[in-house]
Structure formats: structure tokens, C-alpha cells
PDB file of N, CA and C in Angstrom:
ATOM      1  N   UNK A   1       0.836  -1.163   0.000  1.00  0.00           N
ATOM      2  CA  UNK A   1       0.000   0.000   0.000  1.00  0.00           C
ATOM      3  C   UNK A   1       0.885   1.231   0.000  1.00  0.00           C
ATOM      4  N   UNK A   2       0.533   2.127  -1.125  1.00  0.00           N
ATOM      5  CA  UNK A   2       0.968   3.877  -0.121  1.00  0.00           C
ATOM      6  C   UNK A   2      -0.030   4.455  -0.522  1.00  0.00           C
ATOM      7  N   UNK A   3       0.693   5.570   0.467  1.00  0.00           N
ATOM      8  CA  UNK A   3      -0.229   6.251   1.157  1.00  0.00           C
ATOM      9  C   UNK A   3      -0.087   8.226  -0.033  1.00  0.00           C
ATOM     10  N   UNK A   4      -0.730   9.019  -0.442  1.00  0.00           N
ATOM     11  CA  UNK A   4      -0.301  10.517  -0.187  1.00  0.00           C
ATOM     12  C   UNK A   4      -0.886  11.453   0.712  1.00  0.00           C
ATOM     13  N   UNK A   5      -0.483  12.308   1.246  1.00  0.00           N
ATOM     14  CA  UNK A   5      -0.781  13.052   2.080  1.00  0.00           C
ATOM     15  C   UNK A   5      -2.235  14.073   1.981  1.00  0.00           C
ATOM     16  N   UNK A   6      -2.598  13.777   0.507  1.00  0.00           N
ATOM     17  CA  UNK A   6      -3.659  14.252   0.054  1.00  0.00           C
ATOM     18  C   UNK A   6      -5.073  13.309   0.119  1.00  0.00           C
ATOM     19  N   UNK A   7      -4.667  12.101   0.491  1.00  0.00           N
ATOM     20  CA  UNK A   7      -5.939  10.833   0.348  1.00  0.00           C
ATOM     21  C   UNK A   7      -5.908  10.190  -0.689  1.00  0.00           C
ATOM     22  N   UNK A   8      -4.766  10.270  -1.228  1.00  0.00           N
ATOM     23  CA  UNK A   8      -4.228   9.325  -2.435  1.00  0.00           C
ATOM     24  C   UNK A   8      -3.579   7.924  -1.780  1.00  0.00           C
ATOM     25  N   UNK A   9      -4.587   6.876  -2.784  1.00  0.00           N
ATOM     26  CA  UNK A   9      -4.054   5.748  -1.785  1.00  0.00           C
ATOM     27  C   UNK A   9      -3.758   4.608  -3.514  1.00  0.00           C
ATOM     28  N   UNK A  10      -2.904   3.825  -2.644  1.00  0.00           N
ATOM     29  CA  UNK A  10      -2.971   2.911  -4.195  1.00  0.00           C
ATOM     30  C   UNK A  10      -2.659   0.745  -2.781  1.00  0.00           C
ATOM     31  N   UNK A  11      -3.288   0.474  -3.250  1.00  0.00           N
ATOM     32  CA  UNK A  11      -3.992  -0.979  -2.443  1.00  0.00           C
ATOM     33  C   UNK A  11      -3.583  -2.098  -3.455  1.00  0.00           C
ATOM     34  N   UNK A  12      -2.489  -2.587  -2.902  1.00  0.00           N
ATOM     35  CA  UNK A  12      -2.660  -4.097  -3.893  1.00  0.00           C
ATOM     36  C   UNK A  12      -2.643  -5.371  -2.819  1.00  0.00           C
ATOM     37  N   UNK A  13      -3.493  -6.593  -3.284  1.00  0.00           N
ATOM     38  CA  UNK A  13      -3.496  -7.435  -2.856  1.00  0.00           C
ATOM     39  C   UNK A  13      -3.421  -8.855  -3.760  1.00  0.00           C
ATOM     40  N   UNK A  14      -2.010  -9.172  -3.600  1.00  0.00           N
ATOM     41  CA  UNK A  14      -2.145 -10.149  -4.738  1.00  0.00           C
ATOM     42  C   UNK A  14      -2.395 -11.809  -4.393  1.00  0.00           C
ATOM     43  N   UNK A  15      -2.887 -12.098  -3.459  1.00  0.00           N
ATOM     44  CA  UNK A  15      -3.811 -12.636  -2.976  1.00  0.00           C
ATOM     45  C   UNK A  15      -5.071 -13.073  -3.804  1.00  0.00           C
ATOM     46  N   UNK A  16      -5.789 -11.435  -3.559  1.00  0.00           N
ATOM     47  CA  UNK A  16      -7.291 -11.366  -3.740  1.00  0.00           C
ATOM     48  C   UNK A  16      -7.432 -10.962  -5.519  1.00  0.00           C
ATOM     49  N   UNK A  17      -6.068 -11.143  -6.115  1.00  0.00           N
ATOM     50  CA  UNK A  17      -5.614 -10.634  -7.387  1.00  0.00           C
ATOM     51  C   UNK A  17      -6.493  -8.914  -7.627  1.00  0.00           C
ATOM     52  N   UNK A  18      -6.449  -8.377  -6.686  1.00  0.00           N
ATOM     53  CA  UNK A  18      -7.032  -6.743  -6.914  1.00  0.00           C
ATOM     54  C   UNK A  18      -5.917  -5.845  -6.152  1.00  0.00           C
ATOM     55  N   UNK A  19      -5.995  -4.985  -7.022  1.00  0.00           N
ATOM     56  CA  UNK A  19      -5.449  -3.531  -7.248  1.00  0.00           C
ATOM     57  C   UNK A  19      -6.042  -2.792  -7.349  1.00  0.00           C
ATOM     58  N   UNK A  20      -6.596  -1.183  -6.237  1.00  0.00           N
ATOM     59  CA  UNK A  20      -7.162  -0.040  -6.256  1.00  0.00           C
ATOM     60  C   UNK A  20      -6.475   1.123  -6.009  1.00  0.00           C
ATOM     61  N   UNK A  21      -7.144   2.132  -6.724  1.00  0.00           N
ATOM     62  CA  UNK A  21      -6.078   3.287  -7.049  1.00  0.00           C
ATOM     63  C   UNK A  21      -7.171   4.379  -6.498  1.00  0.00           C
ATOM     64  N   UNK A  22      -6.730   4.879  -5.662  1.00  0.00           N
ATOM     65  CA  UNK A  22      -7.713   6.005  -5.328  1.00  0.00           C
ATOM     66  C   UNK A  22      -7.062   7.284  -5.243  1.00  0.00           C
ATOM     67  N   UNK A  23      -7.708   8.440  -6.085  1.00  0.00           N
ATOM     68  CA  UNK A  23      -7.581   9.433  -6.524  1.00  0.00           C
ATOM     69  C   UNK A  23      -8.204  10.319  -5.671  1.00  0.00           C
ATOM     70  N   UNK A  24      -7.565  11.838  -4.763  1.00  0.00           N
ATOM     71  CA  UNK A  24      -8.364  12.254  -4.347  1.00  0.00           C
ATOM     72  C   UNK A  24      -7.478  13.630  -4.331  1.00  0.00           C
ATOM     73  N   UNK A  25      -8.118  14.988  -3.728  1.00  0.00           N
ATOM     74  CA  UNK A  25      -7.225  15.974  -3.516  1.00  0.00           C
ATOM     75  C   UNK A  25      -7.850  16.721  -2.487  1.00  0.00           C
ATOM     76  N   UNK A  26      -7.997  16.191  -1.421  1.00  0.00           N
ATOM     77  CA  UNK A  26      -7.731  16.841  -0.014  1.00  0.00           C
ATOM     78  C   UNK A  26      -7.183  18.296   0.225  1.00  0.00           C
ATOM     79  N   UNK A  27      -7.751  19.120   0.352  1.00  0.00           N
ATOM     80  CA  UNK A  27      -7.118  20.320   0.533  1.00  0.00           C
ATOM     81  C   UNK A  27      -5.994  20.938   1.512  1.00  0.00           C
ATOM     82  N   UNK A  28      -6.445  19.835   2.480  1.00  0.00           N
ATOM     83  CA  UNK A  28      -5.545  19.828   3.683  1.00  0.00           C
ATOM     84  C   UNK A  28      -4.415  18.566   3.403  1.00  0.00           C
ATOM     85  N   UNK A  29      -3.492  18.502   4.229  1.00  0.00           N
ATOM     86  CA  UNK A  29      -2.391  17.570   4.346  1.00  0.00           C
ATOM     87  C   UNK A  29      -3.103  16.904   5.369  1.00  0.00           C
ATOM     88  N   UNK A  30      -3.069  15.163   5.751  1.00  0.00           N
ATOM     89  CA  UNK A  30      -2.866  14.967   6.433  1.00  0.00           C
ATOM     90  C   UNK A  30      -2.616  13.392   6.532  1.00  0.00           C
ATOM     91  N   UNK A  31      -3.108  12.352   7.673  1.00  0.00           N
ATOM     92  CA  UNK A  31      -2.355  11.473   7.432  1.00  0.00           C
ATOM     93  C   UNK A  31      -3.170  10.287   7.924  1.00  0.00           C
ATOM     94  N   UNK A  32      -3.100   9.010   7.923  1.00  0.00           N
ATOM     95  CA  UNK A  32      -4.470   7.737   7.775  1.00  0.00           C
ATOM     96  C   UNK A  32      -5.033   7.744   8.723  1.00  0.00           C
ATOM     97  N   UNK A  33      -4.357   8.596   9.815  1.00  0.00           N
ATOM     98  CA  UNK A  33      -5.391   8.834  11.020  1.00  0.00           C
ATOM     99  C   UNK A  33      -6.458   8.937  10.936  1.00  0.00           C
ATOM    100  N   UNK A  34      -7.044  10.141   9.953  1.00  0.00           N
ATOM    101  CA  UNK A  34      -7.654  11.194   9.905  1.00  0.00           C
ATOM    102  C   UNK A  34      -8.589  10.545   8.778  1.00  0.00           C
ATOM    103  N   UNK A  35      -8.517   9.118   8.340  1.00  0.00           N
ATOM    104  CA  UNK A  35      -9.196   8.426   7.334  1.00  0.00           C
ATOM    105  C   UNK A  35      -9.494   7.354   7.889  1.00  0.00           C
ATOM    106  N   UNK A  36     -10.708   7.049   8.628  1.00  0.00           N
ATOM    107  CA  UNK A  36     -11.121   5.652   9.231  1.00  0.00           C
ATOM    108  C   UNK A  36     -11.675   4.778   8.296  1.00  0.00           C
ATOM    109  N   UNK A  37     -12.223   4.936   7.446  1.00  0.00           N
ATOM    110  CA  UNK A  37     -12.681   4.107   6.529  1.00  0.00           C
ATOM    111  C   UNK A  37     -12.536   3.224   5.326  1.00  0.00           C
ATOM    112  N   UNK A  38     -11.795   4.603   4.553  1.00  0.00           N
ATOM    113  CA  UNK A  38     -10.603   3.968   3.339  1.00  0.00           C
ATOM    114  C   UNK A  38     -10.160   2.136   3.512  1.00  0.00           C
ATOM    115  N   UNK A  39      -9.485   1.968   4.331  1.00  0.00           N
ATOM    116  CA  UNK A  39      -8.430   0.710   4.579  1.00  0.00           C
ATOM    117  C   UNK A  39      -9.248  -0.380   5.136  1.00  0.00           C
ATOM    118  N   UNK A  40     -10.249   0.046   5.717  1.00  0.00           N
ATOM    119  CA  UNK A  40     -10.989  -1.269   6.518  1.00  0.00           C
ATOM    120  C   UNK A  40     -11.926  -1.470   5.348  1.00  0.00           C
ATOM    121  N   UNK A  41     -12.270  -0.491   4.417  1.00  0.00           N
ATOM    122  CA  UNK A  41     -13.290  -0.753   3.068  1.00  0.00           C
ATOM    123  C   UNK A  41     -12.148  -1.646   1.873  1.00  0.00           C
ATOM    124  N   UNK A  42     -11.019  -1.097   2.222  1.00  0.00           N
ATOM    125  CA  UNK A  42     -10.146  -1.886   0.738  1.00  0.00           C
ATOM    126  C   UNK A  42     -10.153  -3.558   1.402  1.00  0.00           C
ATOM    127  N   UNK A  43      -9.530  -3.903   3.015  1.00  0.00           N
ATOM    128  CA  UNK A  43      -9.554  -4.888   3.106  1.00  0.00           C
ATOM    129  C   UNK A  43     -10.750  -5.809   3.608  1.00  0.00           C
ATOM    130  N   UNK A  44     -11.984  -5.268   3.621  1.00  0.00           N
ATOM    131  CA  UNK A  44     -13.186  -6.075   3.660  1.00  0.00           C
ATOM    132  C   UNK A  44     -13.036  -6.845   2.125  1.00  0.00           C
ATOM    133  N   UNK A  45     -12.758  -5.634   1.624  1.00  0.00           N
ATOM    134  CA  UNK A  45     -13.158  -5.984  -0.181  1.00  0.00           C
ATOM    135  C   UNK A  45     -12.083  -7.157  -0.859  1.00  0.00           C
ATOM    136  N   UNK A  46     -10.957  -7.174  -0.214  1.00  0.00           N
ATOM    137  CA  UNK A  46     -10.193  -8.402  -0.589  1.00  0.00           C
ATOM    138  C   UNK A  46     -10.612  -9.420   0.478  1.00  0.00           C
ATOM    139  N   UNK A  47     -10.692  -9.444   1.235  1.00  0.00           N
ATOM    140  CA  UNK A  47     -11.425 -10.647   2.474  1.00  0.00           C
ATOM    141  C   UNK A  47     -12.920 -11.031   1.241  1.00  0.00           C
ATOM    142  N   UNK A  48     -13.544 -10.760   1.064  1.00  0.00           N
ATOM    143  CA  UNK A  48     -14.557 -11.177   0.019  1.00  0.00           C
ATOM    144  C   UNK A  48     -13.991 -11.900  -0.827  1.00  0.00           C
ATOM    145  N   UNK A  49     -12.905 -11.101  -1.840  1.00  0.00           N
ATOM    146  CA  UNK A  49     -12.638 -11.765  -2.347  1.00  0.00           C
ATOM    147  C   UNK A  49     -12.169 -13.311  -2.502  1.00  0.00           C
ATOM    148  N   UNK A  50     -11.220 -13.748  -1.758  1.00  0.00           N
ATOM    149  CA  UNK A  50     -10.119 -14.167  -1.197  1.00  0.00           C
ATOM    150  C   UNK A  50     -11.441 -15.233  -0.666  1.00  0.00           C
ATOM    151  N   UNK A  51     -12.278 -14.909  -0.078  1.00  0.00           N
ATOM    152  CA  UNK A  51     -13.561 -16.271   0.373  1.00  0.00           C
ATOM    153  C   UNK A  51     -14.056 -16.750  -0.788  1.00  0.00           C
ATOM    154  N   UNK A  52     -13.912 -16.156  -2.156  1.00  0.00           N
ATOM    155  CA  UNK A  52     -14.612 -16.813  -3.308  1.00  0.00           C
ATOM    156  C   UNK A  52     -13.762 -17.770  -3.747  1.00  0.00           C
ATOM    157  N   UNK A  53     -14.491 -18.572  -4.695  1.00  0.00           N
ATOM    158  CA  UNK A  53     -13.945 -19.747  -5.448  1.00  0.00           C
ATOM    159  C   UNK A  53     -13.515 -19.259  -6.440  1.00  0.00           C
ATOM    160  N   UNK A  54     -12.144 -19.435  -7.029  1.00  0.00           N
ATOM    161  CA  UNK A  54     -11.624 -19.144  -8.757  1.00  0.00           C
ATOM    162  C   UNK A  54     -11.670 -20.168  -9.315  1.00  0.00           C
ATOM    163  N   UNK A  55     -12.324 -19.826 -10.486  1.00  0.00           N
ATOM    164  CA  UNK A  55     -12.771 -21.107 -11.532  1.00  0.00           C
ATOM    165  C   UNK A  55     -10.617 -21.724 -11.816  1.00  0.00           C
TER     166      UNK A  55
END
């Protein structure tokens, strides 16, 4: 994962074979503190994955 100081995030899990790129521009600086949701939403979303069957 990184991180930018703007809410720019980029998520790979090669695992769950997904990669997310999130684009954002925060006006303020700041830092994942200040973002509770982002990271527990990327890794619910590979935990889903990762429970499915691949053909």
C-alpha cells in the first residue's frame, strides 16, 4: 500500500488478485489517522474476495 498526504491511496493485494487506485485531492495535508474508513473498506473488499472460489 501507499499512502499521499492528500488521500491518495494505491492498495494491492495479490492474494485477492485486486489492485485499487484512489484518486483524491484533499485540501488539507494529512495522514491515515484522519481516514477511518478507506483501509478497513479496501480490506473487507479483498477478504470477500479471497472467500470466493476461482474457476
Amino acid at each position: 500500500m501507499a499512502r499521499g498526504v492528500h488521500g491518495q491511496r494505491i492498495y494491492v493485494d495479490p492474494k485477492a488478485e485486486m489492485v485499487i487506485v484512489r484518486y483524491a485531492t484533499h485540501p488539507v495535508a494529512s495522514n491515515s489517522a484522519n481516514d477511518p474508513v478507506t483501509l478497513p473498506a479496501f480490506e473487507a473488499l479483498a477478504e470477500f474476495l479471497n472467500s470466493k472460489e476461482r474457476p
